[in-house]
N, C-alpha and C. Protein backbone atom coordinates (compact mmCIF):
# COMPACT_ATOMS: atom_id res chain seq x y z
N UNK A 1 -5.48 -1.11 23.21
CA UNK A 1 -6.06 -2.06 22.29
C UNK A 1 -6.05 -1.51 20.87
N UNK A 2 -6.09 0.04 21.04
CA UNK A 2 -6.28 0.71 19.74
C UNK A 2 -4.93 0.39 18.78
N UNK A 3 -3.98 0.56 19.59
CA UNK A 3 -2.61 1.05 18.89
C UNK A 3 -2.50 -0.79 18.80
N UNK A 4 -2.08 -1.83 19.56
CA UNK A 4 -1.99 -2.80 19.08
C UNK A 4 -2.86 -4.11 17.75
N UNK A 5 -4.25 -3.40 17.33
CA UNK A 5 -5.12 -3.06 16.17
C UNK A 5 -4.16 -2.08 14.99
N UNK A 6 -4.09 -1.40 15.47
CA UNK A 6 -3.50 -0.59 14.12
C UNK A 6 -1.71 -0.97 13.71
N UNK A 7 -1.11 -1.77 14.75
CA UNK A 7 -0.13 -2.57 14.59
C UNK A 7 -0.16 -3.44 13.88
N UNK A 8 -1.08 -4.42 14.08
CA UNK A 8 -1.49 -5.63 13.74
C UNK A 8 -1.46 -5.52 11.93
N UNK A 9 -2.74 -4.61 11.30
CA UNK A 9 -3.16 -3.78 10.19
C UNK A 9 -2.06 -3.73 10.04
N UNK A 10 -0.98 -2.43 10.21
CA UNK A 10 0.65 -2.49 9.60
C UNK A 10 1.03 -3.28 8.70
N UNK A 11 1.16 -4.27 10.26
CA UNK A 11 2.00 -5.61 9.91
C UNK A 11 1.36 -6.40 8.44
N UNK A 12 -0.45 -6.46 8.45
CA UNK A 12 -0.64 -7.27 7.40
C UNK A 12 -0.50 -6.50 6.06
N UNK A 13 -0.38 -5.57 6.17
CA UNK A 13 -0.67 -4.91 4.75
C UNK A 13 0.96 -4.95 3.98
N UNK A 14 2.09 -4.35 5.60
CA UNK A 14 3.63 -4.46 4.81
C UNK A 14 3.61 -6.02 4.28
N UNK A 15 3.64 -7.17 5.19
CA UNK A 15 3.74 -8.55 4.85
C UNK A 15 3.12 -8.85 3.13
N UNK A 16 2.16 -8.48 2.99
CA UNK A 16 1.38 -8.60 1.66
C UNK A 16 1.95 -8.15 0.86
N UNK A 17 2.88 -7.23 0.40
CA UNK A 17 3.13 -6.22 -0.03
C UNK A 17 4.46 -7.58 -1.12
N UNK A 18 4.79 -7.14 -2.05
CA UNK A 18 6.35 -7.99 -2.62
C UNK A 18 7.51 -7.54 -1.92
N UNK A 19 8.36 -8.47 -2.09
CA UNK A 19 9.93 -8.02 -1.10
C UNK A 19 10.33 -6.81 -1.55
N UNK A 20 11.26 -6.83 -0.59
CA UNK A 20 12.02 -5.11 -1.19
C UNK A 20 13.30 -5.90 -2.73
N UNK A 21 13.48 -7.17 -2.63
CA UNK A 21 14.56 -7.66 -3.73
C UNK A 21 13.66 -7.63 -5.09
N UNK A 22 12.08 -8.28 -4.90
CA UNK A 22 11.38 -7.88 -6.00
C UNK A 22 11.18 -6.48 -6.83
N UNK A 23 10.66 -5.99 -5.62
CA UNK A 23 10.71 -4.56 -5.77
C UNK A 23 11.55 -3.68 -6.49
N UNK A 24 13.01 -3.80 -6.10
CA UNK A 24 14.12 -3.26 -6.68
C UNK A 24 14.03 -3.94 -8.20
N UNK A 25 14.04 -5.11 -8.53
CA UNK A 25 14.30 -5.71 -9.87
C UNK A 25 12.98 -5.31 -10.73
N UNK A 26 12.02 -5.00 -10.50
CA UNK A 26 11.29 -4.17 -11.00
C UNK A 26 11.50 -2.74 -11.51
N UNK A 27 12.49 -2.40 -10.55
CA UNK A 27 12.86 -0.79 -10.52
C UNK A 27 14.35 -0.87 -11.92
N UNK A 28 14.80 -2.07 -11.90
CA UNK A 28 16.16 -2.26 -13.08
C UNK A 28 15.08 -2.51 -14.56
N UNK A 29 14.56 -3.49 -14.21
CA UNK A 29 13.72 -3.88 -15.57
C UNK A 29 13.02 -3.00 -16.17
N UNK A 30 12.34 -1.83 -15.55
CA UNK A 30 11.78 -1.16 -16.44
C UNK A 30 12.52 -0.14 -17.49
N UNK A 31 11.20 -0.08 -18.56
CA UNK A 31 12.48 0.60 -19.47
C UNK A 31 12.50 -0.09 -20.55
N UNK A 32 13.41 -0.26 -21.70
CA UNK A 32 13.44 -0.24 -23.18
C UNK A 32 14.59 -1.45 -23.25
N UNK A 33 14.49 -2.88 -23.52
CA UNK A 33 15.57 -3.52 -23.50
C UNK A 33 15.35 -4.24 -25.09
N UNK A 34 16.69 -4.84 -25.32
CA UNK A 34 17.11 -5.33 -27.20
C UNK A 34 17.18 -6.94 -26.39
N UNK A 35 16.16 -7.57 -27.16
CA UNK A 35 16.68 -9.14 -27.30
C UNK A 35 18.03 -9.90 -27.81
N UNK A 36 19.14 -9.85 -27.70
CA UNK A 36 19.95 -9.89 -28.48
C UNK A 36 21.13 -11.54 -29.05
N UNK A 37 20.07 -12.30 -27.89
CA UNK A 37 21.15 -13.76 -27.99
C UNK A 37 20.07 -14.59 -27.90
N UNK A 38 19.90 -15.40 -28.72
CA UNK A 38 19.29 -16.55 -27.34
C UNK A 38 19.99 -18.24 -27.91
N UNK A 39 20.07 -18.70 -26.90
CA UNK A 39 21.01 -19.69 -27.10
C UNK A 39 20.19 -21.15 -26.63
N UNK A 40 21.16 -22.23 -26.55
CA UNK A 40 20.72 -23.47 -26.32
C UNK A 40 21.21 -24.42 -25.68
N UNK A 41 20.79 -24.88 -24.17
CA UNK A 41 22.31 -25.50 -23.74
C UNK A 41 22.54 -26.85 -24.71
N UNK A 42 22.14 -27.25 -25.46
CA UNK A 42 22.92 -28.34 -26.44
C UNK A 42 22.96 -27.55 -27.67
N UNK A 43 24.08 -28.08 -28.44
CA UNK A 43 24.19 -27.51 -29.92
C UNK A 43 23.56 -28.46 -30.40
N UNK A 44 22.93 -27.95 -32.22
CA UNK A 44 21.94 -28.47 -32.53
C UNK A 44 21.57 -27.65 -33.44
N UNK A 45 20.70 -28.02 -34.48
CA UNK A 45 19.87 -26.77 -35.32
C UNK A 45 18.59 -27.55 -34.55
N UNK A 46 17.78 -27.13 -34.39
CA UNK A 46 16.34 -27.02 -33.42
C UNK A 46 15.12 -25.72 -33.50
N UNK A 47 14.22 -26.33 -34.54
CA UNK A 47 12.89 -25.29 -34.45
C UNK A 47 12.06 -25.50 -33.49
N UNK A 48 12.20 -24.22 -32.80
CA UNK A 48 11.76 -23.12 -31.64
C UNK A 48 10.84 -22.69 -32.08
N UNK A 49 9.75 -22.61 -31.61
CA UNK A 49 8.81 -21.34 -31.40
C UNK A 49 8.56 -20.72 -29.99
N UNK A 50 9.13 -19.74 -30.00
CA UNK A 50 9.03 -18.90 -28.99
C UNK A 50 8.16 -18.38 -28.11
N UNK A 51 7.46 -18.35 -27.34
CA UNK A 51 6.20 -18.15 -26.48
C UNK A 51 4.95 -17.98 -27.85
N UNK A 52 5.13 -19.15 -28.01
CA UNK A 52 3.90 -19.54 -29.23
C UNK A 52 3.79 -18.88 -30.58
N UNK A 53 4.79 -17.98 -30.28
CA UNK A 53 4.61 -16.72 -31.40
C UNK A 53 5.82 -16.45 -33.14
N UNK A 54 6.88 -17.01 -32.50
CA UNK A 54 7.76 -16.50 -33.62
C UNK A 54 9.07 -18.07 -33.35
N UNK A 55 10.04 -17.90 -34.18
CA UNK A 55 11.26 -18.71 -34.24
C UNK A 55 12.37 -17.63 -33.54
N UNK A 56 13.39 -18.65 -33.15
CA UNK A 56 14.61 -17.77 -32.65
C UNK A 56 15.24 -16.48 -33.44
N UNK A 57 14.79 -16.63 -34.78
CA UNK A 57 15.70 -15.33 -35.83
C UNK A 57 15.00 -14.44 -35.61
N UNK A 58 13.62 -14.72 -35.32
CA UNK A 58 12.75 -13.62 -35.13
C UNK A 58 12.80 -12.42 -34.25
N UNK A 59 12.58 -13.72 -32.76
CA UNK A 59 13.16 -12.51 -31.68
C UNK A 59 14.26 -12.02 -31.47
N UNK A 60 15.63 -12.76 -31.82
CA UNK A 60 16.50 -12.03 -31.88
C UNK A 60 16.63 -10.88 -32.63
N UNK A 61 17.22 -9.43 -31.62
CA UNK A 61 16.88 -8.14 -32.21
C UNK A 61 15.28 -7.67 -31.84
N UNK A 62 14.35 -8.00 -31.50
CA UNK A 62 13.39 -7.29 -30.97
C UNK A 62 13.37 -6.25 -29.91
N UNK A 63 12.32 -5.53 -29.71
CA UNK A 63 12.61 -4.34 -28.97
C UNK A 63 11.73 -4.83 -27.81
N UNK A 64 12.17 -4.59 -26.72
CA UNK A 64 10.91 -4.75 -25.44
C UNK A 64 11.01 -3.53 -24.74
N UNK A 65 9.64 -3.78 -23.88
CA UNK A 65 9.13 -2.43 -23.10
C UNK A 65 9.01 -2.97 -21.94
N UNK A 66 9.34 -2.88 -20.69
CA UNK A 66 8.79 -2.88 -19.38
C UNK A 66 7.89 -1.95 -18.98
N UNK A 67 6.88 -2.09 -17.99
CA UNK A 67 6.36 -1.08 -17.35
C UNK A 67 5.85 -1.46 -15.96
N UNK A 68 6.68 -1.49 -15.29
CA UNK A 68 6.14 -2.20 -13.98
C UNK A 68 5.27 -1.78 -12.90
N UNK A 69 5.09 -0.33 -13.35
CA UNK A 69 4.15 0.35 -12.24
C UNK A 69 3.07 -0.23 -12.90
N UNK A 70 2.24 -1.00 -13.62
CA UNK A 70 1.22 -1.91 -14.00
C UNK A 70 1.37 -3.54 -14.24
N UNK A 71 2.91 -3.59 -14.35
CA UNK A 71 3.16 -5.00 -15.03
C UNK A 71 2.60 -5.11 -16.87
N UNK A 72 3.24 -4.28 -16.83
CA UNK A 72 2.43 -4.64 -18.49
C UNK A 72 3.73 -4.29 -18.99
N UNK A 73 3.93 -4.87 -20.75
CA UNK A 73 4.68 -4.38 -21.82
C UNK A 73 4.18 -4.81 -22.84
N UNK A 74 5.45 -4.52 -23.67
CA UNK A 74 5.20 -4.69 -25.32
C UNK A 74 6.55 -4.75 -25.92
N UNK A 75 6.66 -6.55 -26.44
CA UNK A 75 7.32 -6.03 -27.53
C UNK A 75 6.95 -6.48 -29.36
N UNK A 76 8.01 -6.26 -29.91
CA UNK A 76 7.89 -5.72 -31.32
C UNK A 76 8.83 -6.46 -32.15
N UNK A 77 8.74 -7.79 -33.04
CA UNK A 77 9.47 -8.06 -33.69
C UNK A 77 10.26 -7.02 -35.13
N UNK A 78 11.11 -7.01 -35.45
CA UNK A 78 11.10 -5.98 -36.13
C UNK A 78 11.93 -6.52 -37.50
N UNK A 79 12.21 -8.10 -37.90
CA UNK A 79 12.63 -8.69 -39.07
C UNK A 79 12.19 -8.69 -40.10
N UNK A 80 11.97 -8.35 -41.42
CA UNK A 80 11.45 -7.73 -42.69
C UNK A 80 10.79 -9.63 -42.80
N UNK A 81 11.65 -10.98 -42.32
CA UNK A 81 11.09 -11.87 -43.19
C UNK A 81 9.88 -12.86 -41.83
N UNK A 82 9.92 -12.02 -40.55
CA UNK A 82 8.96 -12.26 -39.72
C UNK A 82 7.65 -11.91 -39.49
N UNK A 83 6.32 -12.48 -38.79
CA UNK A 83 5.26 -11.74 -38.57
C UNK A 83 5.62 -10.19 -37.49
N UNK A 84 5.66 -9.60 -38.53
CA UNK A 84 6.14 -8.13 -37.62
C UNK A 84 5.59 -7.55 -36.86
N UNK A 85 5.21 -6.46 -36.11
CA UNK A 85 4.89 -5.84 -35.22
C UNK A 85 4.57 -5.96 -33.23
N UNK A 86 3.90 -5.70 -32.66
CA UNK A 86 3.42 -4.82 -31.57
C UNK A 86 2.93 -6.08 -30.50
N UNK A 87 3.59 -7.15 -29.82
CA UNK A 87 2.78 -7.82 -29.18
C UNK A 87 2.75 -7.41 -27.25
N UNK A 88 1.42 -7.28 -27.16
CA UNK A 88 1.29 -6.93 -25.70
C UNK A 88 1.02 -7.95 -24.50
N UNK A 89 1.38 -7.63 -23.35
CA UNK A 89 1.96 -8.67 -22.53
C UNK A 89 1.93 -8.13 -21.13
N UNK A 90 1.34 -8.79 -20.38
CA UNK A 90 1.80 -8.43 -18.70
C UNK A 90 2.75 -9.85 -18.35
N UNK A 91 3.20 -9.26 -17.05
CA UNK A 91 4.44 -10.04 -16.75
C UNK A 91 4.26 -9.76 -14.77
N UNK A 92 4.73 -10.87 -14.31
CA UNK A 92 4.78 -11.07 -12.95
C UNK A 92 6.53 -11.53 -12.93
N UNK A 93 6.74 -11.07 -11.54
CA UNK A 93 8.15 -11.12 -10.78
C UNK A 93 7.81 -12.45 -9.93
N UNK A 94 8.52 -13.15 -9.32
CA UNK A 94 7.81 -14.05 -7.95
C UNK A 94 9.37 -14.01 -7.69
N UNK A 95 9.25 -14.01 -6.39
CA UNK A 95 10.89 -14.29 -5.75
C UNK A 95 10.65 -15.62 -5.69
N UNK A 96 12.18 -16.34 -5.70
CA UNK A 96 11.95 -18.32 -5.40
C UNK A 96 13.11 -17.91 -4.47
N UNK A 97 14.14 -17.68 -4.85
CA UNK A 97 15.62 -17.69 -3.79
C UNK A 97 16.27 -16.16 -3.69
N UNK A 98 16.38 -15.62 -2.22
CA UNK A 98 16.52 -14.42 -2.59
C UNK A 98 18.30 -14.78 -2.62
N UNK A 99 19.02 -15.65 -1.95
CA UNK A 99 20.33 -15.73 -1.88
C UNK A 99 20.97 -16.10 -3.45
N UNK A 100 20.23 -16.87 -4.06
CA UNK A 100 20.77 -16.97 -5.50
C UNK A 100 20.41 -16.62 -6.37
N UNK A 101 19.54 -15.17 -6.35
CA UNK A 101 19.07 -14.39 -7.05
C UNK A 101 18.10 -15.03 -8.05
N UNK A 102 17.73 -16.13 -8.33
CA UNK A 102 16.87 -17.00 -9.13
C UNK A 102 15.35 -16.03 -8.91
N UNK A 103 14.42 -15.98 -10.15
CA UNK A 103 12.84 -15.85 -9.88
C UNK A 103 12.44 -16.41 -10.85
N UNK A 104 11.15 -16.71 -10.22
CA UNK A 104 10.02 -17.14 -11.66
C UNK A 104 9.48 -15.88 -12.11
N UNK A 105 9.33 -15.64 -13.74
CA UNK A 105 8.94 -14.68 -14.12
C UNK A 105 7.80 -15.37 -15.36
N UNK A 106 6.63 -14.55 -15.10
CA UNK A 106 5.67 -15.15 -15.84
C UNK A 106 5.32 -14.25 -16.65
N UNK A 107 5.25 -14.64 -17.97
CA UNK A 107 4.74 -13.32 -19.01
C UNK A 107 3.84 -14.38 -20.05
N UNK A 108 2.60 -13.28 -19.79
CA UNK A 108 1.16 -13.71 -20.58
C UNK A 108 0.45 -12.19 -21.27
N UNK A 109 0.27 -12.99 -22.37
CA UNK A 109 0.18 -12.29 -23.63
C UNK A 109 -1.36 -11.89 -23.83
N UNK A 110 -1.28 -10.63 -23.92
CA UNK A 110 -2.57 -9.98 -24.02
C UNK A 110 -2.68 -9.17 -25.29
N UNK A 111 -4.33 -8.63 -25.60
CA UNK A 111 -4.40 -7.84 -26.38
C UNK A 111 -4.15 -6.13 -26.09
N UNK A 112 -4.57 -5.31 -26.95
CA UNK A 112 -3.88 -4.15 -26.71
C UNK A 112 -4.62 -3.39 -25.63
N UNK A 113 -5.74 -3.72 -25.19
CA UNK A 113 -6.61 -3.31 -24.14
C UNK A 113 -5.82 -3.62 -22.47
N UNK A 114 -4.85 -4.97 -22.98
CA UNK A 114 -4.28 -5.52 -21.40
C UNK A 114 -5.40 -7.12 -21.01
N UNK A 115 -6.31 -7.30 -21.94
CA UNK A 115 -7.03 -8.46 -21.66
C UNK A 115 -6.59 -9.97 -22.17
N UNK A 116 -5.79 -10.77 -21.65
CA UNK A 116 -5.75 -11.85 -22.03
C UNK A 116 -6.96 -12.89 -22.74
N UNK A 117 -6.28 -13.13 -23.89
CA UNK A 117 -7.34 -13.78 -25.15
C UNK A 117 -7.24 -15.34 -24.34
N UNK A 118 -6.30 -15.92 -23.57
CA UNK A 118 -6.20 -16.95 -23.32
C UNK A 118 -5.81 -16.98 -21.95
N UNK A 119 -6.19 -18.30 -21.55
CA UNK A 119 -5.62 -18.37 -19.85
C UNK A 119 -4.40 -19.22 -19.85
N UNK A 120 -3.34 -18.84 -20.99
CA UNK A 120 -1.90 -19.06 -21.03
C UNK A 120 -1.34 -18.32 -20.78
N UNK A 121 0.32 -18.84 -20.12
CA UNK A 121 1.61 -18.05 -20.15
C UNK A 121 2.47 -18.76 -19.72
N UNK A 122 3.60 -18.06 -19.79
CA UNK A 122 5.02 -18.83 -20.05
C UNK A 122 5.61 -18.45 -18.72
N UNK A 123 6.26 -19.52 -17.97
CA UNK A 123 6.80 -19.48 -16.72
C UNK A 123 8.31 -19.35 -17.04
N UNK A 124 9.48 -18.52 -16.72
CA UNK A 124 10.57 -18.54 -17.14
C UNK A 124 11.28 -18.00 -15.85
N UNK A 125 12.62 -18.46 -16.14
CA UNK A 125 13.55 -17.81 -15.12
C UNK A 125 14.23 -16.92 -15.02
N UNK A 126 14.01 -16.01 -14.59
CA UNK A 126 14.90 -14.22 -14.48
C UNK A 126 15.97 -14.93 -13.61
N UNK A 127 17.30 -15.64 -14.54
CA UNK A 127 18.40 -15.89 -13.86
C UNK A 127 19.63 -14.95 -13.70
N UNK A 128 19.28 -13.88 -14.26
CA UNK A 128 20.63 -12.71 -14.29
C UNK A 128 20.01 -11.33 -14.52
N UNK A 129 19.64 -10.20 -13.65
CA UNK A 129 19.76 -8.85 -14.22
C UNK A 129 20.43 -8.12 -13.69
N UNK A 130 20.91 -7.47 -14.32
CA UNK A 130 22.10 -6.02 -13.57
C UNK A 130 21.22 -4.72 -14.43
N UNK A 131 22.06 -3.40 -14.42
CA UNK A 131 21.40 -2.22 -14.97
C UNK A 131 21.44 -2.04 -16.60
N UNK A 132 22.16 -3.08 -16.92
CA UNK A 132 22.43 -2.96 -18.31
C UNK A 132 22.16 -4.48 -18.90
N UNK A 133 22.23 -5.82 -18.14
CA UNK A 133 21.56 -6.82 -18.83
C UNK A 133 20.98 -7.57 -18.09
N UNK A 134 20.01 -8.66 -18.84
CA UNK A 134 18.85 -9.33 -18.29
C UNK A 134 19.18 -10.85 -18.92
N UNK A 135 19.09 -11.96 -17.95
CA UNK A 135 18.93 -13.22 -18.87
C UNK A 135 17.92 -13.99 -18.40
N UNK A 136 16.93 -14.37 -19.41
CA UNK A 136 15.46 -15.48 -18.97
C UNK A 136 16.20 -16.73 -19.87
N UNK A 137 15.61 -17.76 -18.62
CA UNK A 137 15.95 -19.36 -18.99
C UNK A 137 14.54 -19.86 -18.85
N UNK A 138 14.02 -20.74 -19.96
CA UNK A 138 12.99 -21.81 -20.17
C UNK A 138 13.72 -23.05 -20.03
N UNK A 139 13.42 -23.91 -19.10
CA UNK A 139 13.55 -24.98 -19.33
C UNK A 139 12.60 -26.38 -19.71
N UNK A 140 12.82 -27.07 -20.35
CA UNK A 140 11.92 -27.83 -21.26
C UNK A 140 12.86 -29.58 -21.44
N UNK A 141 11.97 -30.14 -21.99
CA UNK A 141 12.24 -31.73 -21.68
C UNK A 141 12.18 -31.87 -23.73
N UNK A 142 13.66 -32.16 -24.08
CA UNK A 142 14.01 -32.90 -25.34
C UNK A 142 14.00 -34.21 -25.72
N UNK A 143 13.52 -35.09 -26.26
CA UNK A 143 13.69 -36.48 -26.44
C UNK A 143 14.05 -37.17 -24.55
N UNK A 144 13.46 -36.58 -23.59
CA UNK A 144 13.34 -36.96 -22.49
C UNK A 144 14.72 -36.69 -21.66
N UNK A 145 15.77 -35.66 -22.22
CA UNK A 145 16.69 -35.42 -21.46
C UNK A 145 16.28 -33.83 -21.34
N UNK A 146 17.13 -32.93 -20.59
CA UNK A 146 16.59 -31.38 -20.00
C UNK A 146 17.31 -30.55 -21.13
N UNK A 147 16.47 -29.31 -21.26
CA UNK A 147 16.73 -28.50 -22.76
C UNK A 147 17.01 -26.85 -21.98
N UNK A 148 17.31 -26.47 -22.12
CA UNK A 148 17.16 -24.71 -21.36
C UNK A 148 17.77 -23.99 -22.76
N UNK A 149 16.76 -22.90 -23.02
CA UNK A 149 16.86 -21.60 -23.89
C UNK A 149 17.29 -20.77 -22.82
N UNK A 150 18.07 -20.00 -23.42
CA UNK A 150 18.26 -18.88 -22.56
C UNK A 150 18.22 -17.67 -23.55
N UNK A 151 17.83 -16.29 -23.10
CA UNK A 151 17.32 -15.42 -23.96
C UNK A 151 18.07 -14.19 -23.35
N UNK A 152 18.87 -13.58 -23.47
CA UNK A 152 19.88 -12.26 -23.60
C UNK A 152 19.39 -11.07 -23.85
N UNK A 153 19.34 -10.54 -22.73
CA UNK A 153 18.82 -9.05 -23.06
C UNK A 153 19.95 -7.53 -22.51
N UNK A 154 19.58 -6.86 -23.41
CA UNK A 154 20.51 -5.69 -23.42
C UNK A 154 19.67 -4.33 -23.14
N UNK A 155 19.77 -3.37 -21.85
CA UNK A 155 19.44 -2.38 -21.60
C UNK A 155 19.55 -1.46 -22.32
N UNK A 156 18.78 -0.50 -23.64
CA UNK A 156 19.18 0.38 -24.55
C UNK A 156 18.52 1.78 -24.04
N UNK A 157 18.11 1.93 -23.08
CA UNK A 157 17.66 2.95 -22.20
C UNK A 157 17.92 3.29 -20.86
């Protein structure tokens, strides 16, 4: 009875636990990555504001931080004609499809303590990472047809 109890326990604690595909993409993402594209699936000139915070010139070229043994980062606009500096942020993985590599990735913006000022955040799609790049897609509703940003990231560490 003992050993099928302490089976049982095992079982719930591995089950609880994130996949081993999460897991690993945690293990690529962390680390020091360059914002370096972000695009639009329609052409267009179109003002963006970016997870509430800046325009597309802005983040393009910013520096980000992963840290996944907490889920937390930071990044850092760094444009002489932008609001500059240090914004902090935790971030969640969720697997949706492990066969088409798709996840929801949620990143909510905190102060420098790690305490969210608000009970917002931005739901986005981790549609591409390898060891050297990363791509998040927002998708969003334009004059009532479908809009997707996609945001380009480059491994500099």
């Amino acid at each position: 009875m003992k050993r099928i109890l302490l089976l049982l326990t095992i079982f719930c604690l591995l089950s609880c636990g994130a996949s081993k595909t999460v897991r690993n993409s945690k293990k690529v993402i962390k680390g020091n990555w360059t914002l370096n594209a972000i695009t639009y699936s329609k052409s267009g000139t179109y003002n963006v504001t970016l997870l509430n915070d800046a325009s597309k010139t802005c983040f393009e070229g910013s520096s980000w931080q992963f840290i996944p043994n907490n889920n937390t980062g930071v990044y850092t606009i760094n444009s002489l004609s932008c609001p500059e500096g240090d914004r902090n942020f935790i971030f969640t993985i969720d697997e949706v499809d492990e066969t088409t590599g798709l996840y929801d990735f949620l990143l909510k913006p905190t102060n420098e303590k790690g305490k969210s000022e608000t009970n917002s955040g931005f739901r986005l799609n981790l549609t591409a990472l390898t060891n050297t790049t990363m791509q998040w897609q927002q998708s969003l509703t334009v004059e009532g047809s479908p809009f997707i940003i996609s945001m380009n990231f480059i491994k500099t560490q």
